[in-house]
PDB file of N, CA and C in Angstrom:
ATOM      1  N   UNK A   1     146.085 138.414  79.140  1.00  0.00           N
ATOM      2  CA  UNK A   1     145.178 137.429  78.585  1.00  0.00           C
ATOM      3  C   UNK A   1     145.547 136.057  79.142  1.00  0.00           C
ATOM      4  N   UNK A   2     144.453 135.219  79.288  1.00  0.00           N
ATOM      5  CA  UNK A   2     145.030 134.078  79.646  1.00  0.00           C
ATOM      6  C   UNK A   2     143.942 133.106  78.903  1.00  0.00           C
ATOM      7  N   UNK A   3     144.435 131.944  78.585  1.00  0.00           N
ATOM      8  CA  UNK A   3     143.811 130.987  77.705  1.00  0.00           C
ATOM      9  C   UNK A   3     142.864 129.920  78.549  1.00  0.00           C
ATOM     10  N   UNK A   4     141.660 129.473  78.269  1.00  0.00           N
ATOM     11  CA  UNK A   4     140.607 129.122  79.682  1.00  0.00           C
ATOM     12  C   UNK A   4     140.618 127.664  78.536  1.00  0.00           C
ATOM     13  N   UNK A   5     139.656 127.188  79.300  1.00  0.00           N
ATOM     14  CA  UNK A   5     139.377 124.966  79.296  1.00  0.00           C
ATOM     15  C   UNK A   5     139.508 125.322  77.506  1.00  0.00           C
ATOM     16  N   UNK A   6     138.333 126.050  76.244  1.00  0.00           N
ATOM     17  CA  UNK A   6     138.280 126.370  75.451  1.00  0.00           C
ATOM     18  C   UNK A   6     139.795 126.517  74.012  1.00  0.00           C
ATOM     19  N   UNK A   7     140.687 126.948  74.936  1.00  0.00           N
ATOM     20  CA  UNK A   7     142.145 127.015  74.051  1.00  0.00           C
ATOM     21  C   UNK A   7     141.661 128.761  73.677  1.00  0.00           C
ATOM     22  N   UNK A   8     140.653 129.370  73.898  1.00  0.00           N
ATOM     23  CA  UNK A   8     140.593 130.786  73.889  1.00  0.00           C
ATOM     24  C   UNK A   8     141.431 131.554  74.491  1.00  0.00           C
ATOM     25  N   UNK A   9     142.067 132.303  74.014  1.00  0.00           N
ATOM     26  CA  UNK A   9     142.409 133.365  74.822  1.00  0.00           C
ATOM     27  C   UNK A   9     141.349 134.812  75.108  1.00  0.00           C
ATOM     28  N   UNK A  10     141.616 134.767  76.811  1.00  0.00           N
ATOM     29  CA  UNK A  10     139.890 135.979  77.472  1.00  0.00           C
ATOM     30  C   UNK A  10     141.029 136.737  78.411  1.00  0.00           C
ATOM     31  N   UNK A  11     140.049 137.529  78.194  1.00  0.00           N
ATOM     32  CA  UNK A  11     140.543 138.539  79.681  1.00  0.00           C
ATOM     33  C   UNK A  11     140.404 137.981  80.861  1.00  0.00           C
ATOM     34  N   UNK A  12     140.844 137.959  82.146  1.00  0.00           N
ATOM     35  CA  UNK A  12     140.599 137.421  83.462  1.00  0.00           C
ATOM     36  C   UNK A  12     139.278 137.348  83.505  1.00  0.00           C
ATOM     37  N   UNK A  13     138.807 136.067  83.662  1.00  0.00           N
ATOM     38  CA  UNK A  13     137.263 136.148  84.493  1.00  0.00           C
ATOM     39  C   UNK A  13     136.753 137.088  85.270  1.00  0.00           C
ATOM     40  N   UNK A  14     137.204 137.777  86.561  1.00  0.00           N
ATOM     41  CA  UNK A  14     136.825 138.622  87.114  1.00  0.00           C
ATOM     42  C   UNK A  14     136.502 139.970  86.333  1.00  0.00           C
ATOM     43  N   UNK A  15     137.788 140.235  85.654  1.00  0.00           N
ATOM     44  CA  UNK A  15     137.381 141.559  84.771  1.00  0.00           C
ATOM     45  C   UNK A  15     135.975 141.165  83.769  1.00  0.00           C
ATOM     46  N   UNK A  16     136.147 140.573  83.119  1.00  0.00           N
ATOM     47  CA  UNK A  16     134.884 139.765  82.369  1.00  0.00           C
ATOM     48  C   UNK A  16     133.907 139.993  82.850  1.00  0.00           C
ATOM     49  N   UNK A  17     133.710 139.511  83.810  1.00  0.00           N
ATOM     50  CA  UNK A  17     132.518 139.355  84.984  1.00  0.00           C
ATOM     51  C   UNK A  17     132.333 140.675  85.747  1.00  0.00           C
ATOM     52  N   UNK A  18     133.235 141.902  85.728  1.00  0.00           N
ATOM     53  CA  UNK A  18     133.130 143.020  86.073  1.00  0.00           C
ATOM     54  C   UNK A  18     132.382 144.146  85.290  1.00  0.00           C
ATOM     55  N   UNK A  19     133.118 144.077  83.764  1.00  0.00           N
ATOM     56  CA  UNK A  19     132.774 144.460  82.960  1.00  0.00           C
ATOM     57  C   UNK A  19     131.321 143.842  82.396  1.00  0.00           C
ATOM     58  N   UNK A  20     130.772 142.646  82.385  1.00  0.00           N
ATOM     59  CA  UNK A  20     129.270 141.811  81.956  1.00  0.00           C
ATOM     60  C   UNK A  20     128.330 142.272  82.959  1.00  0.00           C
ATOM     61  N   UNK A  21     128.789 142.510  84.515  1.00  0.00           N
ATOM     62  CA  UNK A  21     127.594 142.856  84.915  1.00  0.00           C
ATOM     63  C   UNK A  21     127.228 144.167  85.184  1.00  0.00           C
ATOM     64  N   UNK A  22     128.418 145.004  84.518  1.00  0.00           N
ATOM     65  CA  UNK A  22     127.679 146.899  84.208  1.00  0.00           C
ATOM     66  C   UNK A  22     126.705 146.849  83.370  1.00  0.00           C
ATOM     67  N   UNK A  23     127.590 146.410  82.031  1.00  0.00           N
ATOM     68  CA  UNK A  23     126.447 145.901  81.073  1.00  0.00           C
ATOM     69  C   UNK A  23     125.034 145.290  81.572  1.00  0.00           C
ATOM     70  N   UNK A  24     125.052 144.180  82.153  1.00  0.00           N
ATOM     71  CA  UNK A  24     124.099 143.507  82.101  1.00  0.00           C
ATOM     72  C   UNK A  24     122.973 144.431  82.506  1.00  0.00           C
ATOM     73  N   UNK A  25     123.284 145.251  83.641  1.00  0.00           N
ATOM     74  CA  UNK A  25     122.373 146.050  84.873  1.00  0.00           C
ATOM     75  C   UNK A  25     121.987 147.129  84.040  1.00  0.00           C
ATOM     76  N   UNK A  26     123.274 147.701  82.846  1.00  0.00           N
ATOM     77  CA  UNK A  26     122.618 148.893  82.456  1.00  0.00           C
ATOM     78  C   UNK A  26     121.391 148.484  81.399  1.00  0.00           C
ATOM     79  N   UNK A  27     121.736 147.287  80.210  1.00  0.00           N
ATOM     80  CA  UNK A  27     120.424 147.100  80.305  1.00  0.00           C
ATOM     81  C   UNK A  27     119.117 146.847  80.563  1.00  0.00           C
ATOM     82  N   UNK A  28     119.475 145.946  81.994  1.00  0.00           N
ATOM     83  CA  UNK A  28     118.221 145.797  82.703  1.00  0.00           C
ATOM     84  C   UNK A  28     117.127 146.768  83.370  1.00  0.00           C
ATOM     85  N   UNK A  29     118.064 148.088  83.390  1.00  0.00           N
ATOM     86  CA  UNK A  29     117.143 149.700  84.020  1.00  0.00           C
ATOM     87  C   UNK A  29     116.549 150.156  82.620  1.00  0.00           C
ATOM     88  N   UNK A  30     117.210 149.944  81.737  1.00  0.00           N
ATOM     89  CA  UNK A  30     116.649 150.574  80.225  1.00  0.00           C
ATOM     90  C   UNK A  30     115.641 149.260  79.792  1.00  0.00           C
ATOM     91  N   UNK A  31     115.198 148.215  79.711  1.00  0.00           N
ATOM     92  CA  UNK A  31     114.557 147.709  79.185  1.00  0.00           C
ATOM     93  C   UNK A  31     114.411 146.187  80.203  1.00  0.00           C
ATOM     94  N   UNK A  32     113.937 146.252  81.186  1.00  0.00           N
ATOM     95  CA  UNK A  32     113.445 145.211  82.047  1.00  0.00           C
ATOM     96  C   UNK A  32     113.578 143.332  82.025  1.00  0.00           C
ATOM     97  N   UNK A  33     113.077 143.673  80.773  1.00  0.00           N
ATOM     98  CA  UNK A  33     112.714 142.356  79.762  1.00  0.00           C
ATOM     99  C   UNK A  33     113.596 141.677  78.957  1.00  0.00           C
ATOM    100  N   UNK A  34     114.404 142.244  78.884  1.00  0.00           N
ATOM    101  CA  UNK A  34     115.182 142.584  77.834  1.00  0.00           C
ATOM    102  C   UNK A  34     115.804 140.507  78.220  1.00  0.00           C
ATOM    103  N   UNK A  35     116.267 139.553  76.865  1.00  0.00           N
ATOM    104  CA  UNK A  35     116.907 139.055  76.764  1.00  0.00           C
ATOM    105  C   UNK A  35     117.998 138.594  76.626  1.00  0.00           C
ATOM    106  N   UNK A  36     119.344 138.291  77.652  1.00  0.00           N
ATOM    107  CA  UNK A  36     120.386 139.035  77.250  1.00  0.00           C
ATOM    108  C   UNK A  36     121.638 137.277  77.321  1.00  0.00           C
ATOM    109  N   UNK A  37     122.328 137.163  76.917  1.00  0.00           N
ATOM    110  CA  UNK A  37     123.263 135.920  76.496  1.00  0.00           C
ATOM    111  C   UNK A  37     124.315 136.061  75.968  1.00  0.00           C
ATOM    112  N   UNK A  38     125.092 135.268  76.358  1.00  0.00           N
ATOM    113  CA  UNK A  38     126.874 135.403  76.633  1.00  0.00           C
ATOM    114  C   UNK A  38     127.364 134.705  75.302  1.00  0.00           C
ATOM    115  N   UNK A  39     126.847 134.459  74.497  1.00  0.00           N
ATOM    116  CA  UNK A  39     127.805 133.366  73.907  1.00  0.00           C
ATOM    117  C   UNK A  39     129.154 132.874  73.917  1.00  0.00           C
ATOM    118  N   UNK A  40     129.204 131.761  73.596  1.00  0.00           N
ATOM    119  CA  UNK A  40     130.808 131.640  73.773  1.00  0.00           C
ATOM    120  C   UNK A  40     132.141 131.702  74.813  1.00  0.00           C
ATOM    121  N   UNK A  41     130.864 132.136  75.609  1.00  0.00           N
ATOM    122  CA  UNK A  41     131.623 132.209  77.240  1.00  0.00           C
ATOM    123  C   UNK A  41     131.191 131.022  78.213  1.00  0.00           C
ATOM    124  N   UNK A  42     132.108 131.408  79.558  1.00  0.00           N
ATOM    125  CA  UNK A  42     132.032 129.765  80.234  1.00  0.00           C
ATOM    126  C   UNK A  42     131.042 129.728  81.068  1.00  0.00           C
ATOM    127  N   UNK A  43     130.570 128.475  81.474  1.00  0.00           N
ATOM    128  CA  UNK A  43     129.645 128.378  82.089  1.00  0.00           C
ATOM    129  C   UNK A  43     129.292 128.958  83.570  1.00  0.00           C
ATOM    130  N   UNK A  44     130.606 129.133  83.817  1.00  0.00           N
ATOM    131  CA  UNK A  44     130.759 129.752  85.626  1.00  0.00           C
ATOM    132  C   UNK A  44     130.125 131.369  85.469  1.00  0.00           C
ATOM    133  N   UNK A  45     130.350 131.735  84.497  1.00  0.00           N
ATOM    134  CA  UNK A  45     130.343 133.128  84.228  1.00  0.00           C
ATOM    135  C   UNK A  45     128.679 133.421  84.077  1.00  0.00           C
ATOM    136  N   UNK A  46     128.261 132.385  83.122  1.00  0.00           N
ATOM    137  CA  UNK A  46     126.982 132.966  83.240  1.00  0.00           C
ATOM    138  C   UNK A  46     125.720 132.596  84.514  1.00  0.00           C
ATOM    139  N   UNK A  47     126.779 131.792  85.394  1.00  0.00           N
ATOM    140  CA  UNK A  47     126.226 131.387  87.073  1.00  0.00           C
ATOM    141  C   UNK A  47     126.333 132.843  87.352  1.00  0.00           C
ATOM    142  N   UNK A  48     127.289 133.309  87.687  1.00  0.00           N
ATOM    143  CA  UNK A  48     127.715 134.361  88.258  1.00  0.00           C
ATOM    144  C   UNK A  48     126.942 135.778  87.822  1.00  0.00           C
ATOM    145  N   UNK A  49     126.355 136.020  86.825  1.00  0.00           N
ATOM    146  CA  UNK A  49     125.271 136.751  86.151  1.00  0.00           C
ATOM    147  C   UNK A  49     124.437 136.294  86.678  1.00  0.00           C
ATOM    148  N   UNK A  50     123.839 135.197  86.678  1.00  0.00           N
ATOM    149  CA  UNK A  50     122.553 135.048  86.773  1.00  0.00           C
ATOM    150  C   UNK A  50     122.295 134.932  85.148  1.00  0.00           C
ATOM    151  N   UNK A  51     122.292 134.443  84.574  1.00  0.00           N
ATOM    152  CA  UNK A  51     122.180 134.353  83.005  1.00  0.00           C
ATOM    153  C   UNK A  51     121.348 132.894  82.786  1.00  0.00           C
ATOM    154  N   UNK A  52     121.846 132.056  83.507  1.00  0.00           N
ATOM    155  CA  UNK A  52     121.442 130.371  83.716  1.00  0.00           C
ATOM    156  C   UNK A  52     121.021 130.149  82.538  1.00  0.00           C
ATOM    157  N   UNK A  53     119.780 130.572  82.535  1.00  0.00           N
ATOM    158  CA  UNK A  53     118.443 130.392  81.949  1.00  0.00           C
ATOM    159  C   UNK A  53     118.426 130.771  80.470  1.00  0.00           C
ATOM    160  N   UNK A  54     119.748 131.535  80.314  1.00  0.00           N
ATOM    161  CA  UNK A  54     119.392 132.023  78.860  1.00  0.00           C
ATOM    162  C   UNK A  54     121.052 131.044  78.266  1.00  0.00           C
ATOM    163  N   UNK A  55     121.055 129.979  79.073  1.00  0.00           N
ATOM    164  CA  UNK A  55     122.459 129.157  78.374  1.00  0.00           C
ATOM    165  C   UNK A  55     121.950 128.622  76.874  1.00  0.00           C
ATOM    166  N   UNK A  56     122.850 128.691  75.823  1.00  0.00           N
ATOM    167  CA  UNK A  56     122.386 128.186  74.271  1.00  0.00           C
ATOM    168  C   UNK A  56     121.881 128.976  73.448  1.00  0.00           C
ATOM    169  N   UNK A  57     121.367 130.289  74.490  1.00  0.00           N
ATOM    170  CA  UNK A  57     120.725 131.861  73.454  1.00  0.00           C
ATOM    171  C   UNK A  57     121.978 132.276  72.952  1.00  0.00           C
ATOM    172  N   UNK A  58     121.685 132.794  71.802  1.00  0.00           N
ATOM    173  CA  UNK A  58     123.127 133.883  71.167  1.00  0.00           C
ATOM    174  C   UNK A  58     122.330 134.490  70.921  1.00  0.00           C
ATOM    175  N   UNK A  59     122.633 136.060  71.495  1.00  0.00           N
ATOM    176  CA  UNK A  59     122.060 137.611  70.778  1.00  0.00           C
ATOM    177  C   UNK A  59     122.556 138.110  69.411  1.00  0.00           C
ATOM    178  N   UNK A  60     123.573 137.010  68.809  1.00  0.00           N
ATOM    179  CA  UNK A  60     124.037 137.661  67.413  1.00  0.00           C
ATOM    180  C   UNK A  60     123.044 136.938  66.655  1.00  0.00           C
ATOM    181  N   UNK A  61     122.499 135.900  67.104  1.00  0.00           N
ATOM    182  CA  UNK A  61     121.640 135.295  66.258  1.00  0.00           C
ATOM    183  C   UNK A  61     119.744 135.359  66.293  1.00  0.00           C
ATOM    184  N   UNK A  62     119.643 136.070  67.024  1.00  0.00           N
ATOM    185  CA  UNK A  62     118.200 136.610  67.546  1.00  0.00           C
ATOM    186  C   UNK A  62     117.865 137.709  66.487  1.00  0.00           C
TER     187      UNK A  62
END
């Protein structure tokens, strides 16, 4: 674990970012449309998705 700008402690970015974009893809073949958002995570990360656009969405709160 290592602690990022936040004082969080995360798993390595890369793993993060390894693990977010299985996810991301597997829902994108199951449901196209689908709205999907990181909360609480850093901003590089959701560059790196492709997420941009959904910065300030939380899916716990949808």
């Amino acid at each position: 674990m290592e602690k990022t700008g936040d004082g969080r402690a995360r798993y390595p970015q890369l793993l993060r970012q390894e693990v977010y974009s299985a996810i991301v893809n597997a829902a994108r073949r199951v449901c196209p449309e689908v709205e999907l958002a990181l909360c609480l995570e850093e901003h590089g990360l959701w560059q790196n998705l492709g997420l941009e656009g959904n910065i300030g969405r939380c899916n716990c709160v949808l």
